[in-house]
Protein backbone atom coordinates (compact mmCIF):
# COMPACT_ATOMS: atom_id res chain seq x y z
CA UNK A 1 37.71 48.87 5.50
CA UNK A 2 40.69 46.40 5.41
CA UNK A 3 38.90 44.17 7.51
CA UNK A 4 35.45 44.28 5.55
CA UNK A 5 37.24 43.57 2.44
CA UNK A 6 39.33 40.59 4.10
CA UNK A 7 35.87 39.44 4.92
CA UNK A 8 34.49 39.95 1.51
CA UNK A 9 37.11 37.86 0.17
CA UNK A 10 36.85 34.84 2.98
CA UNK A 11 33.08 34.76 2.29
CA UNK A 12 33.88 34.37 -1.87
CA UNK A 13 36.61 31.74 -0.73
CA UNK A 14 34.09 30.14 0.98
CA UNK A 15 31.32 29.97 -1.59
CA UNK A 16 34.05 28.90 -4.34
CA UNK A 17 34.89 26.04 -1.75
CA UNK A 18 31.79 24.88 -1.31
CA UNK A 19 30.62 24.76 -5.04
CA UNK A 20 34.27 22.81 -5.01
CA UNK A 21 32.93 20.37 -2.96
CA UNK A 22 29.61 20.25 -4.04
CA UNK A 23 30.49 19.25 -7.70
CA UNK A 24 33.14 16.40 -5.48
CA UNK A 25 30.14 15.09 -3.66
CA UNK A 26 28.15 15.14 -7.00
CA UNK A 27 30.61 12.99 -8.74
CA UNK A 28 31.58 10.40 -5.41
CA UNK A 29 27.53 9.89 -5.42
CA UNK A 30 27.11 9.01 -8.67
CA UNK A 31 30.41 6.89 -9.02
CA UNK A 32 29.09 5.24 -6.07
CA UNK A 33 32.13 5.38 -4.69
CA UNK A 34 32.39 6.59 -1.40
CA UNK A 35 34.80 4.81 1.42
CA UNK A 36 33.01 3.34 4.62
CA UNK A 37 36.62 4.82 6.01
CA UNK A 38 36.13 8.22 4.46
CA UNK A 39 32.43 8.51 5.37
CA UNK A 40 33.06 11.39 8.19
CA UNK A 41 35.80 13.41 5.51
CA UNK A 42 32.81 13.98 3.68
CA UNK A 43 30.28 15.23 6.52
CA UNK A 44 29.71 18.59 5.57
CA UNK A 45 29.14 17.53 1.25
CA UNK A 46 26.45 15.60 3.02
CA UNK A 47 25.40 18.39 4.96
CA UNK A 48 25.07 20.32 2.11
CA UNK A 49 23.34 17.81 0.02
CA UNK A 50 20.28 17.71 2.88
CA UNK A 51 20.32 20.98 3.01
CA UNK A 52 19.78 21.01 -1.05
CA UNK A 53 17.36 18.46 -0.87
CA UNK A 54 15.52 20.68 2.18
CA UNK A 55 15.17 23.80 0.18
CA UNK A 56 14.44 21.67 -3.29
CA UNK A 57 10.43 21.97 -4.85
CA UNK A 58 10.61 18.52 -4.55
CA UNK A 59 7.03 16.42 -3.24
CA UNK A 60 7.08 13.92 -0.82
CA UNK A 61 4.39 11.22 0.55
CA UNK A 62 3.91 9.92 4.21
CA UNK A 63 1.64 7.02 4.37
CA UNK A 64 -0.39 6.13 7.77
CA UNK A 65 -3.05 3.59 8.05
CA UNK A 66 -5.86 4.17 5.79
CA UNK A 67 -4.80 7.49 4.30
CA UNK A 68 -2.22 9.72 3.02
CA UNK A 69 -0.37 13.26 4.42
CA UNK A 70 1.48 14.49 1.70
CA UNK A 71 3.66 17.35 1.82
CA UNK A 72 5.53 19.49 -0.28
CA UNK A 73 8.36 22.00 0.39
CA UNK A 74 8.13 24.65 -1.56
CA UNK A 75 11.42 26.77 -2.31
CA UNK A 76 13.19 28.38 -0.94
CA UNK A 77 11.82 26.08 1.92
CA UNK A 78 10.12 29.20 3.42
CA UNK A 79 6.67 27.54 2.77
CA UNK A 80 5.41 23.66 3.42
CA UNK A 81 2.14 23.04 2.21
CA UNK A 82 0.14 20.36 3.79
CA UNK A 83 -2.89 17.71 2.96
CA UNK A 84 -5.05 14.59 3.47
CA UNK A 85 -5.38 12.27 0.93
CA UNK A 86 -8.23 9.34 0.99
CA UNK A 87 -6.12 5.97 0.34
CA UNK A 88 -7.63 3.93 -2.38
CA UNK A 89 -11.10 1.61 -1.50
CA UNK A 90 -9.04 -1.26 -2.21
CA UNK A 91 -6.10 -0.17 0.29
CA UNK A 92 -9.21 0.70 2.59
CA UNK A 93 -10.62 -2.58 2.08
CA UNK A 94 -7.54 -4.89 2.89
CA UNK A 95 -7.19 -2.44 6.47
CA UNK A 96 -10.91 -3.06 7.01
CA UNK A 97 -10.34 -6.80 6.23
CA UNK A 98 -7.35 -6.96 8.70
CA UNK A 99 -9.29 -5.59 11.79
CA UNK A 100 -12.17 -7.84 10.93
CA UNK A 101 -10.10 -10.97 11.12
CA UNK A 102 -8.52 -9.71 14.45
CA UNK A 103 -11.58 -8.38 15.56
CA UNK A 104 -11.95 -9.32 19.84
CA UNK A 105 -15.33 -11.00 20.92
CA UNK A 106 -16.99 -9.12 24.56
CA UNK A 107 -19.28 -9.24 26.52
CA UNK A 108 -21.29 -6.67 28.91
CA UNK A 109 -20.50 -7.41 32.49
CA UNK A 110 -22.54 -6.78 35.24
CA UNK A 111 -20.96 -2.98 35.86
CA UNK A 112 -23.06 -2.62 32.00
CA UNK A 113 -19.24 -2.42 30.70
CA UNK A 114 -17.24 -4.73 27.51
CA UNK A 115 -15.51 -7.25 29.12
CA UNK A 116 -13.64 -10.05 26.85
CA UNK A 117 -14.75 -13.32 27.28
CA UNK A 118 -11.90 -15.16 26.37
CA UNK A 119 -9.49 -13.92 29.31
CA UNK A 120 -6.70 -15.34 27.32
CA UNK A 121 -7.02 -12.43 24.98
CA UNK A 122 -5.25 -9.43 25.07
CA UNK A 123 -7.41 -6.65 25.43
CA UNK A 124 -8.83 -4.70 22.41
CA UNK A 125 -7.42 -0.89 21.55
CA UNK A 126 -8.94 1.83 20.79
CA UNK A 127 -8.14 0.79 17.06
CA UNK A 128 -9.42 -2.82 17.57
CA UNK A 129 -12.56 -3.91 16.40
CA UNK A 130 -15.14 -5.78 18.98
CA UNK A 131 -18.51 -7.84 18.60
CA UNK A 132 -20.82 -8.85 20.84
CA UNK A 133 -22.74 -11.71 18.68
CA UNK A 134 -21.16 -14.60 16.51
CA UNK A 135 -21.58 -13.89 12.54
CA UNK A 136 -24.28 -16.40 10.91
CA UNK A 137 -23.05 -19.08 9.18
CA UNK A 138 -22.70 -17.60 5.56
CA UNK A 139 -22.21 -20.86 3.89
CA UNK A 140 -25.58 -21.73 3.56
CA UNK A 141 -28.82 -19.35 2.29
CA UNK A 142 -30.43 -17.69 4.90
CA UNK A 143 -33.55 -15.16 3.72
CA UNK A 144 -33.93 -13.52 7.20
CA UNK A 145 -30.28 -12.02 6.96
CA UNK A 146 -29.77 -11.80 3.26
CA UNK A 147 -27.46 -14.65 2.91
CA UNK A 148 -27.19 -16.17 -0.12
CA UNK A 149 -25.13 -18.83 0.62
CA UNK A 150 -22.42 -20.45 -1.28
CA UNK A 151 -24.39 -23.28 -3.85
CA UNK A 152 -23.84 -23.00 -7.13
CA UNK A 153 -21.20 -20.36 -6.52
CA UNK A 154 -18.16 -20.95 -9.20
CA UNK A 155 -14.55 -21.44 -7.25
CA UNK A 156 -11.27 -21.86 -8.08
CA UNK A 157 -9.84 -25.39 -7.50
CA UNK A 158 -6.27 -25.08 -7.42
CA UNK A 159 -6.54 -21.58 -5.32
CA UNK A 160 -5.80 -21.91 -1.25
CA UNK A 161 -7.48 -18.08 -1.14
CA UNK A 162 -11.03 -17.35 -0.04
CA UNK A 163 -11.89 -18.28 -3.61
CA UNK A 164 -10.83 -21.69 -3.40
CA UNK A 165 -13.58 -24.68 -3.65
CA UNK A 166 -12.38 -25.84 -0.43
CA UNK A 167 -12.91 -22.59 1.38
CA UNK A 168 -15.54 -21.27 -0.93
CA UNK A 169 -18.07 -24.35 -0.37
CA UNK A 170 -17.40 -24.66 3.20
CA UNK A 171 -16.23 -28.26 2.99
CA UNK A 172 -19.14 -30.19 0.81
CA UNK A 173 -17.31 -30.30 -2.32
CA UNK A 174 -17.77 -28.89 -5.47
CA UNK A 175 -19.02 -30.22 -9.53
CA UNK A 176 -17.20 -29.96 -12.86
CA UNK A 177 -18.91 -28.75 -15.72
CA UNK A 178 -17.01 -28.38 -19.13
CA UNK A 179 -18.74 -25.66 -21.00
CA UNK A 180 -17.32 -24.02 -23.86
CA UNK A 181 -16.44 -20.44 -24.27
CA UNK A 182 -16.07 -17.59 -26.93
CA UNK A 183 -13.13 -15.12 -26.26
CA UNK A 184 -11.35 -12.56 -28.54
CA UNK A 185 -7.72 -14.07 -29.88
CA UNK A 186 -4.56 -13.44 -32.20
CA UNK A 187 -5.63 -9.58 -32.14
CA UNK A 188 -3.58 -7.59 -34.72
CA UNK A 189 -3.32 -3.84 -35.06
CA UNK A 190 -3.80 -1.98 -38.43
CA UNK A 191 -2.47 1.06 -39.16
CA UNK A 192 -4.00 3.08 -38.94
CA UNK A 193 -6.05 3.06 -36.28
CA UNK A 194 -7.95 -0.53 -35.80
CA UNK A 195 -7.14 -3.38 -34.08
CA UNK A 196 -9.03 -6.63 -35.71
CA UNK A 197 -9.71 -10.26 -33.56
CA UNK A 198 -10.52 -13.41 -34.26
CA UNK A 199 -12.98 -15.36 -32.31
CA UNK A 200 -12.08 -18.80 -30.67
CA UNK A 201 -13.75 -21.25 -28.72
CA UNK A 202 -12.39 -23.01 -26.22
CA UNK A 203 -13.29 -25.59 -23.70
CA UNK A 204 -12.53 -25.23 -20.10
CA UNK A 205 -13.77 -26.37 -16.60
CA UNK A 206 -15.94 -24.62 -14.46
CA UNK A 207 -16.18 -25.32 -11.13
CA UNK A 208 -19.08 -25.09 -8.65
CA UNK A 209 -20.13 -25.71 -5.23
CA UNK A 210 -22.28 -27.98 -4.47
């Protein structure tokens, strides 16, 4: 009996001593102001602090390639609830973009198997993205594939993107037309609840490719 209650006790010590601590870790955290010296003193508020953050509601994201698992821990940490996520079509198409530009060009040897034809090449991954053909020449209007080509199209001259004049028109240069344009200005908000505009005209410089 002596013994259970001497147990009793240790166990309350125990608890009281880690709350103790708890609260000390607490405070060094948020002071910020934890030794690099006194890092291993403090291994067990740390311990408890994962442990907290383990067993806490709390969600939490894991991004891969083109998608998202997300998770969340649900307390007391006796449940963990999982799904896939579709990333954005924009995130989707800046990965597509990337294995297009790195895409590997093959060939079919005489085993009727993808060889690369550039031996210099490291070969492709299961990931990688292959082609067998050249792409046409999208810079100038073809009907038979559906290319429109790039005349007329309006570029950006001081860009070094894919919407720059010297990318977007392939190299033959581009015209300067000054147009004017109407746009909504010095907007003001009424209360309550309208927001009135005035129009202006401007003239700017629109560039095209020739």
């Amino acid at each position: 009996m002596k013994a259970k209650q001497q147990l009793t006790m240790d166990s309350k010590q125990e608890r009281r001593d880690g709350r103790a601590q708890h609260i000390k870790c607490q405070r060094r955290i948020a002071d910020d102001a934890v030794p690099t010296d006194s890092l291993l003193s403090y291994s067990s508020c740390w311990t408890m602090m994962i442990l907290l953050v383990l067993h806490a509601p709390l969600p939490a994201t894991c991004s891969t390639a083109i998608g998202n698992w997300i998770f969340r821990v649900n307390a007391p940490g006796s449940l963990v609830t999982c799904w896939q996520q579709l990333a954005s079509f924009r995130e989707i198409g800046d990965f597509m973009k990337d294995k297009y530009d790195g895409a590997t060009e093959v060939r079919v040897n005489k085993r009727g198997r993808l060889q690369v034809k550039n031996a210099q090449y490291n070969l492709p991954t299961a990931n990688d993205l292959v082609y067998l053909d050249e792409s046409p020449d999208y810079c100038l209007r073809n009907k038979t594939i559906g290319s429109f080509g790039t005349y007329g199209r309006p570029c950006n001259r001081t860009s070094a993107g894919m919407d720059g004049c010297n990318l977007m028109c392939c190299g033959r240069g581009y015209n300067t037309l000054k147009t004017t344009v109407k746009e909504r200005c010095k907007c003001k908000f009424h209360w309550c609840c309208h927001v009135e505009c005035k129009t202006c005209i401007k003239t700017v410089d629109v560039h095209t490719c020739k």
